[in-house]
PDB file of N, CA and C in Angstrom:
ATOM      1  N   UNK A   1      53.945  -2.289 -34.147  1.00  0.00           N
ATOM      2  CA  UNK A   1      52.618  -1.698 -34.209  1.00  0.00           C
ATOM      3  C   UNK A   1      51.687  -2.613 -35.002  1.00  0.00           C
ATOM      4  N   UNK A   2      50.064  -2.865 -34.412  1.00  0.00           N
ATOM      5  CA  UNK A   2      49.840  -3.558 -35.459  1.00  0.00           C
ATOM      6  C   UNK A   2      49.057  -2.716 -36.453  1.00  0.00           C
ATOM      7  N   UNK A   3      48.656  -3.996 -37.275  1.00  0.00           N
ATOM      8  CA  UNK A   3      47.868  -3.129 -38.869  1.00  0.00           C
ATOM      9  C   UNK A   3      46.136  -2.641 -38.149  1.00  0.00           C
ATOM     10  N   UNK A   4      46.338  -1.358 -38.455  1.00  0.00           N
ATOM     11  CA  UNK A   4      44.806  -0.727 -38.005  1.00  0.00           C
ATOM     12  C   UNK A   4      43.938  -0.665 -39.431  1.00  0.00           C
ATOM     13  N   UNK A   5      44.660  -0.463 -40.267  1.00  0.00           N
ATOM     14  CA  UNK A   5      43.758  -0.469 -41.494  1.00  0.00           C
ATOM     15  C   UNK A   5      43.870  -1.430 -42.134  1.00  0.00           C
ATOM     16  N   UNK A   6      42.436  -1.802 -42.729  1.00  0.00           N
ATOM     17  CA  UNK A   6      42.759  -3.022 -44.023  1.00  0.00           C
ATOM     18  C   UNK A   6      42.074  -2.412 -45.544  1.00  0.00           C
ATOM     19  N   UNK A   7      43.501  -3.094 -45.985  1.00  0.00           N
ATOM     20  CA  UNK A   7      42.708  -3.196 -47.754  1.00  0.00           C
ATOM     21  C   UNK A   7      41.418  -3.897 -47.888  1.00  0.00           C
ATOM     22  N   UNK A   8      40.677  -3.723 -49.124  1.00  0.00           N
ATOM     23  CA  UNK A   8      39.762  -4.089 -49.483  1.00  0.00           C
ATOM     24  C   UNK A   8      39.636  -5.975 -49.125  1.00  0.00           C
ATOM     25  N   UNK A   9      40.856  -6.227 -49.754  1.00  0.00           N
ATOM     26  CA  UNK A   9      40.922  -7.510 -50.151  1.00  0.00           C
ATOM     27  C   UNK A   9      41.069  -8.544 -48.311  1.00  0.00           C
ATOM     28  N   UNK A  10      42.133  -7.787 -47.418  1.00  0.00           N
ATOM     29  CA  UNK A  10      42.218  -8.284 -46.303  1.00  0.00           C
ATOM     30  C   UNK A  10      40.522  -7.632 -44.940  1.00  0.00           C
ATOM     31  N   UNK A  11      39.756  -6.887 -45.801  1.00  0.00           N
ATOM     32  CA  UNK A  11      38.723  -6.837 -44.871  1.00  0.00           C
ATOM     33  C   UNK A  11      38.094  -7.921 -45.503  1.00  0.00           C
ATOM     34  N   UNK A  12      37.718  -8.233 -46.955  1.00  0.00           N
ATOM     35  CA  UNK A  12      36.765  -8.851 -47.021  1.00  0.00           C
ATOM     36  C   UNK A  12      36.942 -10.232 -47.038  1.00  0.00           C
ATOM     37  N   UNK A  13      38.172 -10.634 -46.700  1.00  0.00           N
ATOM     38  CA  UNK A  13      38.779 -12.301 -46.285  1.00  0.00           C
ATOM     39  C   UNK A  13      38.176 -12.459 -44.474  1.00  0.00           C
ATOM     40  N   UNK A  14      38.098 -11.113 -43.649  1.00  0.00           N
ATOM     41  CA  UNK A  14      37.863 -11.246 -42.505  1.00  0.00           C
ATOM     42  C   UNK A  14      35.984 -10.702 -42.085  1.00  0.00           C
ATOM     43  N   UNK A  15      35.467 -10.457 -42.955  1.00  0.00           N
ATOM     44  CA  UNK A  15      34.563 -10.513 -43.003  1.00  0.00           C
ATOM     45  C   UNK A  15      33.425 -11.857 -43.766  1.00  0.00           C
ATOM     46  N   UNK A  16      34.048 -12.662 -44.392  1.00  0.00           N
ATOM     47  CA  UNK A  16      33.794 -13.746 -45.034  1.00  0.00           C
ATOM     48  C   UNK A  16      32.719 -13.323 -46.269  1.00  0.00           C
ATOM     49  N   UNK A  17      33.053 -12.508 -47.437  1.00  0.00           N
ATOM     50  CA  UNK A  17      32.561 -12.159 -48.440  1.00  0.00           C
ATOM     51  C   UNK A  17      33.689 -11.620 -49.141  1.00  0.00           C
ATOM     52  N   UNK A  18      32.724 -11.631 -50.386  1.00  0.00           N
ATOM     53  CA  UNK A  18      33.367 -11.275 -51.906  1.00  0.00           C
ATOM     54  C   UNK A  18      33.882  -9.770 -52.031  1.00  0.00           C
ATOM     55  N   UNK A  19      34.949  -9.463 -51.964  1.00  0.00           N
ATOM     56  CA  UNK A  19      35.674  -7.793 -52.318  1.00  0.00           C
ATOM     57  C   UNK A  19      34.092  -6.852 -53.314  1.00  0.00           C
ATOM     58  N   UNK A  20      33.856  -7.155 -54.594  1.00  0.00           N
ATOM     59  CA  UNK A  20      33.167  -6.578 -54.786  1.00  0.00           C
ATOM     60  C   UNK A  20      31.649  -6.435 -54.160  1.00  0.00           C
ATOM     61  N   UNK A  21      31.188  -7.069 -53.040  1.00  0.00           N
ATOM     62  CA  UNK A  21      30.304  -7.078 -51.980  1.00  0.00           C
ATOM     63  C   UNK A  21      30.308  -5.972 -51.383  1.00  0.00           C
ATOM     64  N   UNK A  22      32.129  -6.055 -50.927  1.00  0.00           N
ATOM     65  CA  UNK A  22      32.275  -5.279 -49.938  1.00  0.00           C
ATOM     66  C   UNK A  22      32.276  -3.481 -50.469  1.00  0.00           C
ATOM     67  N   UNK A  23      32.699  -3.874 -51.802  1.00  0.00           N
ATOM     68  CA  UNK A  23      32.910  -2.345 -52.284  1.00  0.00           C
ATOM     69  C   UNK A  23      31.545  -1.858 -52.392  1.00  0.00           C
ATOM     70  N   UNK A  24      30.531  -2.627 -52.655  1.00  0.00           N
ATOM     71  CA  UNK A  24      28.973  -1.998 -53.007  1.00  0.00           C
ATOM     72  C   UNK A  24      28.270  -1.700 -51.744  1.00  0.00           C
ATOM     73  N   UNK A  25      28.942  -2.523 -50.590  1.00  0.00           N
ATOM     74  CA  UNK A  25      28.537  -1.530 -49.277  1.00  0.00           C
ATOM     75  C   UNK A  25      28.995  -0.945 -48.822  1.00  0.00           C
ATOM     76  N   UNK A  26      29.856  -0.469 -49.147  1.00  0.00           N
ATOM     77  CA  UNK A  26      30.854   0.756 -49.196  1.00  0.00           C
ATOM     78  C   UNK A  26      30.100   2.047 -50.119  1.00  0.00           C
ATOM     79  N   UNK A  27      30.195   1.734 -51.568  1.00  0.00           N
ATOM     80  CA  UNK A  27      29.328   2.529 -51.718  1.00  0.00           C
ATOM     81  C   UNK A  27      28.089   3.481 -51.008  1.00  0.00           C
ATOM     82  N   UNK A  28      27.338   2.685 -50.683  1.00  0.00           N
ATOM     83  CA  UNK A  28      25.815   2.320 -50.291  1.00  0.00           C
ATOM     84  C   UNK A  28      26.332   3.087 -48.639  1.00  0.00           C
ATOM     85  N   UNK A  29      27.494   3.166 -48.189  1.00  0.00           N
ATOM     86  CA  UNK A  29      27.780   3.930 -46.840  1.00  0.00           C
ATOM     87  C   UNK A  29      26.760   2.850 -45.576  1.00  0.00           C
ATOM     88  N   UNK A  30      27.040   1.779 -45.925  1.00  0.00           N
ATOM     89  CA  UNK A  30      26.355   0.930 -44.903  1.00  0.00           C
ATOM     90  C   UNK A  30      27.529   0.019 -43.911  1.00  0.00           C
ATOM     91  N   UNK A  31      28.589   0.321 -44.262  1.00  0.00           N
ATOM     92  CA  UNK A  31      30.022  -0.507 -43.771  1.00  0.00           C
ATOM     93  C   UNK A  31      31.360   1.086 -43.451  1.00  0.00           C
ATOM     94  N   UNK A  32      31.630   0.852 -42.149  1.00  0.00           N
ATOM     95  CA  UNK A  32      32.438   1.628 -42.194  1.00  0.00           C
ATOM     96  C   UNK A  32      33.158   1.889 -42.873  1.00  0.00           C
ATOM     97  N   UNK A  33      34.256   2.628 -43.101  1.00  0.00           N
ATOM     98  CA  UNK A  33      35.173   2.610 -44.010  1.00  0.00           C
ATOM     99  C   UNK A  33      35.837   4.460 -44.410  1.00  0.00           C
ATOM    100  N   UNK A  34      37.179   3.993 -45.054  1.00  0.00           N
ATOM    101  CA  UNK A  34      37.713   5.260 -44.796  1.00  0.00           C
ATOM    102  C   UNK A  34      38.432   5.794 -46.673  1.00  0.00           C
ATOM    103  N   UNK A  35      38.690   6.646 -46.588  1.00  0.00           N
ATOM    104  CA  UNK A  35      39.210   6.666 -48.130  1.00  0.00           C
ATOM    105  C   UNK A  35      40.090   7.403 -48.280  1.00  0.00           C
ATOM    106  N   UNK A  36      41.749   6.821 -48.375  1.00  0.00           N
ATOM    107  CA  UNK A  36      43.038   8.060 -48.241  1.00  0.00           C
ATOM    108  C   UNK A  36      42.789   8.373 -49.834  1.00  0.00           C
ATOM    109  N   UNK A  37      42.849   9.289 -50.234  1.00  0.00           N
ATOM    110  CA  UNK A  37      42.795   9.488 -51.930  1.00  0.00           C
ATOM    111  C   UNK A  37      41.924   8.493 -52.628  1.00  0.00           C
ATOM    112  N   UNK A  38      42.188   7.677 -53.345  1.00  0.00           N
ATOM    113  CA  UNK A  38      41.292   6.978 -53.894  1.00  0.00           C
ATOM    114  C   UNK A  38      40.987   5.418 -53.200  1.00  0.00           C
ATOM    115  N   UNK A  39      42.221   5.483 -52.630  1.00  0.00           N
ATOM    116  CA  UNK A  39      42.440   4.164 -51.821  1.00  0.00           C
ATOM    117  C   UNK A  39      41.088   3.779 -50.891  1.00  0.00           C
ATOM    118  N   UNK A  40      40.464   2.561 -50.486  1.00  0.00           N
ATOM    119  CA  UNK A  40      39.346   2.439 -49.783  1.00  0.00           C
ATOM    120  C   UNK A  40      40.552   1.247 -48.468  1.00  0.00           C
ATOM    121  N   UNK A  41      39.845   1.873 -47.585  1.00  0.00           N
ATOM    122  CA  UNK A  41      40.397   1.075 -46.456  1.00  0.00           C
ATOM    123  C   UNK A  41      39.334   0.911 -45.018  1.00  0.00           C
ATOM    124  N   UNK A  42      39.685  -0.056 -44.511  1.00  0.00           N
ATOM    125  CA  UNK A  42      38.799  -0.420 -43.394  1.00  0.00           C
ATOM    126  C   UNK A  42      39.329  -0.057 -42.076  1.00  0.00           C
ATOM    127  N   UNK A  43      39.006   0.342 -41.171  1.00  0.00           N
ATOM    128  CA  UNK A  43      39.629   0.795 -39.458  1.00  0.00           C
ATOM    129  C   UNK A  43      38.524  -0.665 -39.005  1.00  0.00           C
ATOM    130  N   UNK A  44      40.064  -1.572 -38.271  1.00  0.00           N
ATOM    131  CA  UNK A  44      39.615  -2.628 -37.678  1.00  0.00           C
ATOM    132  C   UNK A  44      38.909  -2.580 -35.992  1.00  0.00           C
ATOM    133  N   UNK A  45      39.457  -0.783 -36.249  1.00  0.00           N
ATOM    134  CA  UNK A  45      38.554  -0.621 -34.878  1.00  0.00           C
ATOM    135  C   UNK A  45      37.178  -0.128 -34.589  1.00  0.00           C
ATOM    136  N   UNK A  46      36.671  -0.197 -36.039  1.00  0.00           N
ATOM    137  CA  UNK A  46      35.356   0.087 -36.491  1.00  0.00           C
ATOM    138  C   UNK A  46      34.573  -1.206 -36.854  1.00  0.00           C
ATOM    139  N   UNK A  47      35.222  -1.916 -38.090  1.00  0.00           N
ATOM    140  CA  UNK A  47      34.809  -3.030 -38.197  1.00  0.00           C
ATOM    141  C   UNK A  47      34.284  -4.196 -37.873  1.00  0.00           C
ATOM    142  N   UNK A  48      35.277  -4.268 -36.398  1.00  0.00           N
ATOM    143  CA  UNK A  48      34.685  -5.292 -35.419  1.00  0.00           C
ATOM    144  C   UNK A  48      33.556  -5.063 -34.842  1.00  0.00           C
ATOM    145  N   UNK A  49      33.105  -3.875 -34.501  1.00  0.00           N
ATOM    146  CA  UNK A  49      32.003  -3.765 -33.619  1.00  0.00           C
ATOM    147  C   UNK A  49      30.972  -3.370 -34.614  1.00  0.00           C
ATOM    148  N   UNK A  50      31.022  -3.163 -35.826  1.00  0.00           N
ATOM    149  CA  UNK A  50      30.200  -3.159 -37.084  1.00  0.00           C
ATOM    150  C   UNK A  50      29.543  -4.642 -37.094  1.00  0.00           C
ATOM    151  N   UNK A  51      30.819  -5.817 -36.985  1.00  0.00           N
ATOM    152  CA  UNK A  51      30.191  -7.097 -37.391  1.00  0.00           C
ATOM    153  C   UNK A  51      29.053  -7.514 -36.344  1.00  0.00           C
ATOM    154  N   UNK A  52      29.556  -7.326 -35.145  1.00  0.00           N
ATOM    155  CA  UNK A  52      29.100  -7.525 -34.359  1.00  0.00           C
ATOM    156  C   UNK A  52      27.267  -6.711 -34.069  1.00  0.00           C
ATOM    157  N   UNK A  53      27.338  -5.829 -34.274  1.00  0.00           N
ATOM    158  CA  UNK A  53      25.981  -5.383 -34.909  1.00  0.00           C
ATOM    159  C   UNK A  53      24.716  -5.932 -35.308  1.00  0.00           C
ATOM    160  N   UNK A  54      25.369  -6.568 -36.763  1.00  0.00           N
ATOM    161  CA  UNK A  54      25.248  -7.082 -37.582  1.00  0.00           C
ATOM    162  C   UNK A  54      24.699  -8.509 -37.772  1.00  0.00           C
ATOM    163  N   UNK A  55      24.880  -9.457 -36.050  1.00  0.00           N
ATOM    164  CA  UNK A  55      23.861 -10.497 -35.400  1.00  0.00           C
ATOM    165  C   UNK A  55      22.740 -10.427 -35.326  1.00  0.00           C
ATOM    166  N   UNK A  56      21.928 -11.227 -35.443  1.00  0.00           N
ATOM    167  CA  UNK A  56      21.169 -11.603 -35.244  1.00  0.00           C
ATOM    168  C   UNK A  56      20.084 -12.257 -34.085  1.00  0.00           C
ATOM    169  N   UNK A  57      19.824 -11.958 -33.058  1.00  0.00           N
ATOM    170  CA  UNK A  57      19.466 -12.052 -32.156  1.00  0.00           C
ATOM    171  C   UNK A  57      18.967 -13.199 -32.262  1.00  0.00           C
ATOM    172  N   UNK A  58      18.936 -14.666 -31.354  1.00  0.00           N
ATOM    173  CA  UNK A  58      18.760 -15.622 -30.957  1.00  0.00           C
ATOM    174  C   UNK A  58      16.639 -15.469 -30.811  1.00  0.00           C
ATOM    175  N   UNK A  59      15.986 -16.335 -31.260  1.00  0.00           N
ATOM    176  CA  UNK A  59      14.674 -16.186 -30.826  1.00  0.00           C
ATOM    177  C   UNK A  59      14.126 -17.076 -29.948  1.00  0.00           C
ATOM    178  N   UNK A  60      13.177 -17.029 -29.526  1.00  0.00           N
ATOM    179  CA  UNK A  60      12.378 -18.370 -28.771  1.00  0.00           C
ATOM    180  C   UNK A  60      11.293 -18.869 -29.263  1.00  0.00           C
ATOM    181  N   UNK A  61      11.102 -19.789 -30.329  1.00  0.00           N
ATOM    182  CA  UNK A  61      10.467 -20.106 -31.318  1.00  0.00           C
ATOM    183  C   UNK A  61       9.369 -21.086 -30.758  1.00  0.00           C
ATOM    184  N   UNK A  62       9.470 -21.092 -29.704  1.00  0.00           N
ATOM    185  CA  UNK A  62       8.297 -21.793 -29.274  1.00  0.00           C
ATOM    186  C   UNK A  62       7.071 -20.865 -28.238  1.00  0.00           C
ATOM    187  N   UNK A  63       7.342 -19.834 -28.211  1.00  0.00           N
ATOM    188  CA  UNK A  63       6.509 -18.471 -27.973  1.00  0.00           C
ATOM    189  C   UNK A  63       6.631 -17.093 -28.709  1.00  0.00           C
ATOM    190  N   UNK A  64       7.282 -17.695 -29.685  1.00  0.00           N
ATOM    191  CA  UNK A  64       7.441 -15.904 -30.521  1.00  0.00           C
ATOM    192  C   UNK A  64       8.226 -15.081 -29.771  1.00  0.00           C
ATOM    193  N   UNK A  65       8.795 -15.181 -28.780  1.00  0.00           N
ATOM    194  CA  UNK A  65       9.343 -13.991 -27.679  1.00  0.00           C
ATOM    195  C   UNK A  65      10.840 -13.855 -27.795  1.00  0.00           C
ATOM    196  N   UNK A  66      11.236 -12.859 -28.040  1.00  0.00           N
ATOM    197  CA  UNK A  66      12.581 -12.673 -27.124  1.00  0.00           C
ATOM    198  C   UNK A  66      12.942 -13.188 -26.370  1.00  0.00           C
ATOM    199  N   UNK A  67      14.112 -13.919 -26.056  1.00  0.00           N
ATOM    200  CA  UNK A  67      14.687 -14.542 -24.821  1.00  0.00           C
ATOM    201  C   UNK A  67      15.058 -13.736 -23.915  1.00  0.00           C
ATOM    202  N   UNK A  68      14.609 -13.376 -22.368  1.00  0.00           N
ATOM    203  CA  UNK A  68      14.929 -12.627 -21.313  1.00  0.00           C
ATOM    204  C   UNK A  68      16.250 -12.861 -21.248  1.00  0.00           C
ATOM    205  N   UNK A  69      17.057 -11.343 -21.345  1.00  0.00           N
ATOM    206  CA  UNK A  69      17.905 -11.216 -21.295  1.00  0.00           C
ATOM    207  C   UNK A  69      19.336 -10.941 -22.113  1.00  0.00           C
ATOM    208  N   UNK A  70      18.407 -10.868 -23.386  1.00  0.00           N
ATOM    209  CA  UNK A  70      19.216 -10.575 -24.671  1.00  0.00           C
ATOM    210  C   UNK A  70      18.483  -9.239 -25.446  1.00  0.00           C
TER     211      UNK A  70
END
């Protein structure tokens, strides 16, 4: 089976930030996240499509516009 949840420490190695980052958006309820007792844990089947979110849309800087099709 694989690992569906991550510790603090293995989300925020796969998210590329600092554990206490991750705990203050956790706090802040801006990052998924789950809490067995005191324990804080991540559902990687949340996470991914969290990061993904979390892009930035490509611009077209030579008309200000959105690129058709994104």
């Amino acid at each position: 089976m694989d690992k569906r949840l991550l510790s603090v420490a293995e989300a925020a190695q796969l998210l590329g930030m600092s554990q206490s980052f991750l705990y203050k958006l956790a706090e802040a309820k801006a990052v998924p996240h789950v809490r067995l007792g005191r324990a804080l844990r991540f559902d990687l089947n949340q996470i991914e499509p969290w990061l993904r979110r979390q892009a930035v849309e490509e611009a077209d800087y030579l008309n200000g516009h959105r690129r058709k099709g994104r």
